[in-house]
Protein backbone atom coordinates (compact mmCIF):
# COMPACT_ATOMS: atom_id res chain seq x y z
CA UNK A 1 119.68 152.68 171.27
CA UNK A 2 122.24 151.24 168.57
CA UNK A 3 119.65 149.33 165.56
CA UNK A 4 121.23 146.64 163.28
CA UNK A 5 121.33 148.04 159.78
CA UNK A 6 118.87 146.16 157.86
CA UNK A 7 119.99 143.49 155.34
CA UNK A 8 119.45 144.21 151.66
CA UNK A 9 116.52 142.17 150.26
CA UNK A 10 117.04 140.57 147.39
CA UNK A 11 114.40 141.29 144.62
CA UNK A 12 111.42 138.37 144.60
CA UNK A 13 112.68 135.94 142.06
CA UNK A 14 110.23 135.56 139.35
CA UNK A 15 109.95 131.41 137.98
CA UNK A 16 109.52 131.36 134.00
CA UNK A 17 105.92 130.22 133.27
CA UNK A 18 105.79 126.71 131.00
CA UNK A 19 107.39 126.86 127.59
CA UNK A 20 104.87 127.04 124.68
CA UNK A 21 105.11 124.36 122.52
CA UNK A 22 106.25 124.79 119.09
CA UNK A 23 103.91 124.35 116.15
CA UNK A 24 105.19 121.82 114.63
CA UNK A 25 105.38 119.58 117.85
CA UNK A 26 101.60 120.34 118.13
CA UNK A 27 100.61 119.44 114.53
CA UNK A 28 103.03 116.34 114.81
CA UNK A 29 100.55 115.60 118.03
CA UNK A 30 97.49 116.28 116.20
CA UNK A 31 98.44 113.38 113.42
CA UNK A 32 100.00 110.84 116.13
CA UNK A 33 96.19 111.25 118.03
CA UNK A 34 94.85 110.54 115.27
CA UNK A 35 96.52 107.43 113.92
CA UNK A 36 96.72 105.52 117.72
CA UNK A 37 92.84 106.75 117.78
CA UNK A 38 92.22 104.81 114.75
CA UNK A 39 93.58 101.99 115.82
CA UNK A 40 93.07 101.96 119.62
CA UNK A 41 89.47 100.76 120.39
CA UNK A 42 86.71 103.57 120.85
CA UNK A 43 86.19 103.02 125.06
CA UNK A 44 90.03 103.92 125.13
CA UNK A 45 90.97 107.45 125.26
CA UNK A 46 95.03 108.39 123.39
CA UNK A 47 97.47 110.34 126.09
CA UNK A 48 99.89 112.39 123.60
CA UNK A 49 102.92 114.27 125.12
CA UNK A 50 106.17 116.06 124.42
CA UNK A 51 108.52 113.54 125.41
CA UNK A 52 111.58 115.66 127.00
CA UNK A 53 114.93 114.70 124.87
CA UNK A 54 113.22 115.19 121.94
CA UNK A 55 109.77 113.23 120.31
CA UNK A 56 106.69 112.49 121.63
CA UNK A 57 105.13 109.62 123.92
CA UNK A 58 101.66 107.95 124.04
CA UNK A 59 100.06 106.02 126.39
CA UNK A 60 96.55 104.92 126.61
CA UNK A 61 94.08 106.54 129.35
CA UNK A 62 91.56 104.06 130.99
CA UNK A 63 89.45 103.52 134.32
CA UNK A 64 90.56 100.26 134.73
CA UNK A 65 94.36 99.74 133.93
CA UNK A 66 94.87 96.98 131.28
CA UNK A 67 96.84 93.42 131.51
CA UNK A 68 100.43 93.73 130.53
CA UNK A 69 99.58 91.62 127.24
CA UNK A 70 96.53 93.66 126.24
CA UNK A 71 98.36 96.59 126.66
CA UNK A 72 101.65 95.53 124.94
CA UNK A 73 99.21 94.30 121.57
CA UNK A 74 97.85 97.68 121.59
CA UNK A 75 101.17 99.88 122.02
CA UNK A 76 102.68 97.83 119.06
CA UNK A 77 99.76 97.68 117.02
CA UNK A 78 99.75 101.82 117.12
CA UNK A 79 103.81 101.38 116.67
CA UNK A 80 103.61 99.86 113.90
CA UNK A 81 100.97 102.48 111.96
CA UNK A 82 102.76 105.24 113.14
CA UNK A 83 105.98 104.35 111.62
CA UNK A 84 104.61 103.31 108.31
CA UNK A 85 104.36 107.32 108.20
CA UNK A 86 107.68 107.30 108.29
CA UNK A 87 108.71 107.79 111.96
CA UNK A 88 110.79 105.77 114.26
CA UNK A 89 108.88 104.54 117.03
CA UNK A 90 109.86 102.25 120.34
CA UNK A 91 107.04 100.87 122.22
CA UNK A 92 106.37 98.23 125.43
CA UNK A 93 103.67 97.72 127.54
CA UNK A 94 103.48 101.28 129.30
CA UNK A 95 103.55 103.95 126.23
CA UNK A 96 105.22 104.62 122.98
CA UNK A 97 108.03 106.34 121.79
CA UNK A 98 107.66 108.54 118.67
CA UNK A 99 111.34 109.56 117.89
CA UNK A 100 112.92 111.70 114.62
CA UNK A 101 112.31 110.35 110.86
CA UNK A 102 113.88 106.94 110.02
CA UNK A 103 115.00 106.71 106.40
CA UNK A 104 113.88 103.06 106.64
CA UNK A 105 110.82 103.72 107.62
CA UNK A 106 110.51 106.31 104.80
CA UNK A 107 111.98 103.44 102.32
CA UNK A 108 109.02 101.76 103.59
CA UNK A 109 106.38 104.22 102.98
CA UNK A 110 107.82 105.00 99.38
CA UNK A 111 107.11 101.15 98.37
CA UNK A 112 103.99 101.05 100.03
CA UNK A 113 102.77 103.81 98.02
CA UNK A 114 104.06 102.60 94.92
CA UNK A 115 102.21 99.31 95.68
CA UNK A 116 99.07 101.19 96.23
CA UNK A 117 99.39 103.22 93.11
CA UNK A 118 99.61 99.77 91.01
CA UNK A 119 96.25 98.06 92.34
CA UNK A 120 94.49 101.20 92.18
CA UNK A 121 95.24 101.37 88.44
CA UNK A 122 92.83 98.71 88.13
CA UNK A 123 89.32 100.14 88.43
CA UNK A 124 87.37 96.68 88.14
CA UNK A 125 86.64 95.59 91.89
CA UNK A 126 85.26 99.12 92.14
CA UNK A 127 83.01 99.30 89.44
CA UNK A 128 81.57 96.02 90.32
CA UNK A 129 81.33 96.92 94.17
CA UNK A 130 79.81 100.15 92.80
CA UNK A 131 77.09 98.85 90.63
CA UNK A 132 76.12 96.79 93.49
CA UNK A 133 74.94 100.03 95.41
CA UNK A 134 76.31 98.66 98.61
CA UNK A 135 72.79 96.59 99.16
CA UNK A 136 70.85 99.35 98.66
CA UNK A 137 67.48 99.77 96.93
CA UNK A 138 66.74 102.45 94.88
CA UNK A 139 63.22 102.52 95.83
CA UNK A 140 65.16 102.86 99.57
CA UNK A 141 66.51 106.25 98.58
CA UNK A 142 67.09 109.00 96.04
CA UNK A 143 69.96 108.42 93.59
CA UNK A 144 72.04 111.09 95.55
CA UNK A 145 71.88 109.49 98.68
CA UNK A 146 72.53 106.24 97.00
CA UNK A 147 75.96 107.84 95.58
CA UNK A 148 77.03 108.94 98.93
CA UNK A 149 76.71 105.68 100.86
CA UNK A 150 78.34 103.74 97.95
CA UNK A 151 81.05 106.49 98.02
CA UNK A 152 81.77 106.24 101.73
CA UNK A 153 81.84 102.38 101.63
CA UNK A 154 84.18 102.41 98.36
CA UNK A 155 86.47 105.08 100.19
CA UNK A 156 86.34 102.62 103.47
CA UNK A 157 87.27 99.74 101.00
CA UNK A 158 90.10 101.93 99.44
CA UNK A 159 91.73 102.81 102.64
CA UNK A 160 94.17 104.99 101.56
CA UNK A 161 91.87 108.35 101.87
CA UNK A 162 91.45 108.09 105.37
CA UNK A 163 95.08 107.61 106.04
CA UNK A 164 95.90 110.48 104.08
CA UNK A 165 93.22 112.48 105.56
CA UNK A 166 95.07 111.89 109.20
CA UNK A 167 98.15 113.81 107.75
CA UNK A 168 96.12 116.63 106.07
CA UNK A 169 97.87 120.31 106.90
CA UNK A 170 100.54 118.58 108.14
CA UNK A 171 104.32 120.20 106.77
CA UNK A 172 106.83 117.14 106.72
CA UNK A 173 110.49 118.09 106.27
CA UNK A 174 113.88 117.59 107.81
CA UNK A 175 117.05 119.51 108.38
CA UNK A 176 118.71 116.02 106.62
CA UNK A 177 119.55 116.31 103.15
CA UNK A 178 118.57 112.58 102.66
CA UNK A 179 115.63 112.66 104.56
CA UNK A 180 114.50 115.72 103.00
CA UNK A 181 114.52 113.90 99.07
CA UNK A 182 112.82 111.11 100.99
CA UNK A 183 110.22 113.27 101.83
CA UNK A 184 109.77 114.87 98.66
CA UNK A 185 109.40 111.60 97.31
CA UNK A 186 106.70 110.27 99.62
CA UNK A 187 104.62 113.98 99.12
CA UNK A 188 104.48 113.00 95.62
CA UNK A 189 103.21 109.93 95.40
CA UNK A 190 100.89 110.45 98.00
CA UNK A 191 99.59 113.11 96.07
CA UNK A 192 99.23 110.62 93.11
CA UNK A 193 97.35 108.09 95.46
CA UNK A 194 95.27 110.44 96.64
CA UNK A 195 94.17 111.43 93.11
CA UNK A 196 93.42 107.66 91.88
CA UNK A 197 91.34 107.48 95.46
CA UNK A 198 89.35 110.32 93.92
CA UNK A 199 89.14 108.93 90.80
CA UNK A 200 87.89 105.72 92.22
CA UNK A 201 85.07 107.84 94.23
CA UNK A 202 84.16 109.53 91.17
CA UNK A 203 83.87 106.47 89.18
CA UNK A 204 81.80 105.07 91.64
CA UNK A 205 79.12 108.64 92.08
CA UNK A 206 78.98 108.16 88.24
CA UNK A 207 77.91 104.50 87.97
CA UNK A 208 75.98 104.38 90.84
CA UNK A 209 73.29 107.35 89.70
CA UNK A 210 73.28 105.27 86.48
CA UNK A 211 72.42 102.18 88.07
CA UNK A 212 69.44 104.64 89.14
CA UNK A 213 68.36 105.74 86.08
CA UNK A 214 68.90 102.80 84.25
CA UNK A 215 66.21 101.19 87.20
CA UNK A 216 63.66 104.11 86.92
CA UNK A 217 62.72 102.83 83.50
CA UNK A 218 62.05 99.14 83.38
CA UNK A 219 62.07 98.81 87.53
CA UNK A 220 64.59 95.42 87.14
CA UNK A 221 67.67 96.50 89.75
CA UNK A 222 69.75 92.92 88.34
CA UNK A 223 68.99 94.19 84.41
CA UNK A 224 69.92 97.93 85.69
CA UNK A 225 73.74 96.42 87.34
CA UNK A 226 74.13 94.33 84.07
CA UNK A 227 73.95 96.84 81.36
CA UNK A 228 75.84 99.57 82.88
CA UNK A 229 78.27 97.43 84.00
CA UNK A 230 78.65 96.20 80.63
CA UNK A 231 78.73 100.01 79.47
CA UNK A 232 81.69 100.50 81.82
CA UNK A 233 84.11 97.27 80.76
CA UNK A 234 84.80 99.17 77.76
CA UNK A 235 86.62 101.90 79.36
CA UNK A 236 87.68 100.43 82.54
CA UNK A 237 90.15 97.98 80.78
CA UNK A 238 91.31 100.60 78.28
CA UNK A 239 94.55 101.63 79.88
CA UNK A 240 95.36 98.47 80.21
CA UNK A 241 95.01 97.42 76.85
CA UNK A 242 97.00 100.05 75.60
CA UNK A 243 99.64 99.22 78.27
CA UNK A 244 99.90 95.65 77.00
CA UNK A 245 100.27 96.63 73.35
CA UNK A 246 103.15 99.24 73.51
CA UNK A 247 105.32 97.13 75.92
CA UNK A 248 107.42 98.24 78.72
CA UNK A 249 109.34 101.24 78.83
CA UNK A 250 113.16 101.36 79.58
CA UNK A 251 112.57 104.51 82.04
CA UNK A 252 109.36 102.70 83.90
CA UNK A 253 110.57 100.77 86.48
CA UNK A 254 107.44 99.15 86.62
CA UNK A 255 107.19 98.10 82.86
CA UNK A 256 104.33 99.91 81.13
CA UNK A 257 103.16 103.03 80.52
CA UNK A 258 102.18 105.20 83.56
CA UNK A 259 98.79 105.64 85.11
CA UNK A 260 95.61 106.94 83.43
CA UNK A 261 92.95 109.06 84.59
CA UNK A 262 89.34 107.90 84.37
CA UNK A 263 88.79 110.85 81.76
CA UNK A 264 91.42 109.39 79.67
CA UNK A 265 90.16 105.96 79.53
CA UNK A 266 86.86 106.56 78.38
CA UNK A 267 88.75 108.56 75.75
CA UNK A 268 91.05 106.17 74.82
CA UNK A 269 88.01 103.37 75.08
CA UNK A 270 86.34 105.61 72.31
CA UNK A 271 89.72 105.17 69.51
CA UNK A 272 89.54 102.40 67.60
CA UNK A 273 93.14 101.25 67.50
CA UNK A 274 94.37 101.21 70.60
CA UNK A 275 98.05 102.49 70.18
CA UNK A 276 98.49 99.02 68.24
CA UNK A 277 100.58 99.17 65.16
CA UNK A 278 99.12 97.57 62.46
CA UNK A 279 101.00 94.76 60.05
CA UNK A 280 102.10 96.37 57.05
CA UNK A 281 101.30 93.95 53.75
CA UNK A 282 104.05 91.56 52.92
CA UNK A 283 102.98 92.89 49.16
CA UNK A 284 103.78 95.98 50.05
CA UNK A 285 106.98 95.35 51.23
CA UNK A 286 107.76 93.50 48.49
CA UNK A 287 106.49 96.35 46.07
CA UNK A 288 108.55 98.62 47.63
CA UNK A 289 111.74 96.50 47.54
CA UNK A 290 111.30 95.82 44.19
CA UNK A 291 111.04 99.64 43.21
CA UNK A 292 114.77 100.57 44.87
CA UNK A 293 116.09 97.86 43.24
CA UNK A 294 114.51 99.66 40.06
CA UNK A 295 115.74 102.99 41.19
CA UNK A 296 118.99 101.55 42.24
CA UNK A 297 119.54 99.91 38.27
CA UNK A 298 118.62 103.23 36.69
């Protein structure tokens, strides 16, 4: 009995398993989730996903599926957030597209910030919002707890921390020369906002316990906002006073001198001339003209 030889079997193919995403796709992930989260309502669950060219795409989950308009509003209201990171996004009704850096977008974020950094140099609103202990009693709570909640409605009022919070351990950079300064740029000032935002928050602990104490001994909250408000003026406006005496600066592109920390203004609220040059004598001009002339005959 003749048998076939047996074919060769070729050896069981083995399919590669799924990629693992790279780290920086997944922290890129972690701060678009955040920022649609934010601004998508809190019933709606955030779909984020590698999109496969290159990017990422959202899209919102929900049991029901939303209008066309509804969800079109929503896809361009998280479009527009995500790109004032610095991103350039595409969005219609159905998802979002988060592509590569855009160095307009980054333009964009660099004069946002700069905007941000010149009304938080005024520390005014917050004081007053501050010594107004958000509604609060102090016969309601302790002055500690009174602190936090006027904190956490001054930082909700500030905005900023929260936005920068969404990009915390987050490593921005670019294989782009350009995009790369750009980037440098925007690090810095955020780190600059971020340190008037704590500032602010600071400001607002301080004079908030005060408004406390200052109750605890004659019991009269509107005397108690009053006096340390009044207390505060001095050294709230002092940067600003010493800004409008020395002038602009040729290197400032924003005329004036740069920003000052709340340490320094109750410093410079403390010195009695504030960086104004006083008026020499006309007689003493005149003295000293007539003593070169003097000099000058001899």
């Amino acid at each position: 009995m003749s048998i076939e030889p047996r074919a060769k079997v070729a050896p069981e193919r083995v399919l590669p398993g799924p990629v693992p995403m790279a780290p920086e796709t997944a922290a890129q992930q972690r701060v678009v989730r955040r920022i649609c989260a934010r601004v998508a309502p809190e019933d709606m669950e955030v779909g984020v996903g590698e999109l496969p060219p290159g990017g990422l795409q959202v899209w919102i989950d929900t049991p029901a599926p939303l209008g066309t308009q509804e969800s079109w509003v929503l896809h361009h209201r998280m479009a527009r957030e995500v790109a004032l990171v610095g991103w350039h996004c595409e969005a219609d009704a159905d998802r979002l597209l988060v592509l590569g850096w855009s160095a307009a977008c980054l333009h964009n974020r660099v004069r946002l910030l700069q905007s941000g950094l010149r009304r938080l140099s005024d520390f005014e609103h917050t004081a007053q919002r501050a010594v107004q202990l958000d509604g609060h009693s102090p016969d309601d709570q302790s002055p500690a707890d009174v602190a936090a909640v006027v904190c956490e409605s001054i930082g909700r009022r500030l905005r900023w921390p929260e936005r920068l919070a969404e990009l915390a351990g987050y490593d921005r950079n670019s294989s782009l020369p350009h995009l790369q300064l750009l980037l440098a740029q925007v690090a810095g000032l955020e780190s600059k906002v971020a340190d008037v935002c704590e500032e602010h928050l600071v400001m607002a602990r301080v004079l908030a316990r005060a408004v406390c104490e200052h109750y605890a001994r004659h019991s009269d909250l509107r005397r108690a906002q009053k006096e340390v408000l009044a207390e505060t003026r001095r050294w709230v406006h002092a940067s600003s006073m010493i800004r409008d005496s020395a002038g602009p600066r040729p290197s400032s592109p924003s005329g004036g001198r740069p920003h000052m920390g709340l340490a320094e203004r109750r410093i410079a609220a403390s010195v009695i001339n504030h960086g104004t040059p006083r008026a020499t004598p006309v007689t003493a001009v005149r003295r000293a003209g007539h003593l070169g002339q003097e000099k000058d005959a001899r």
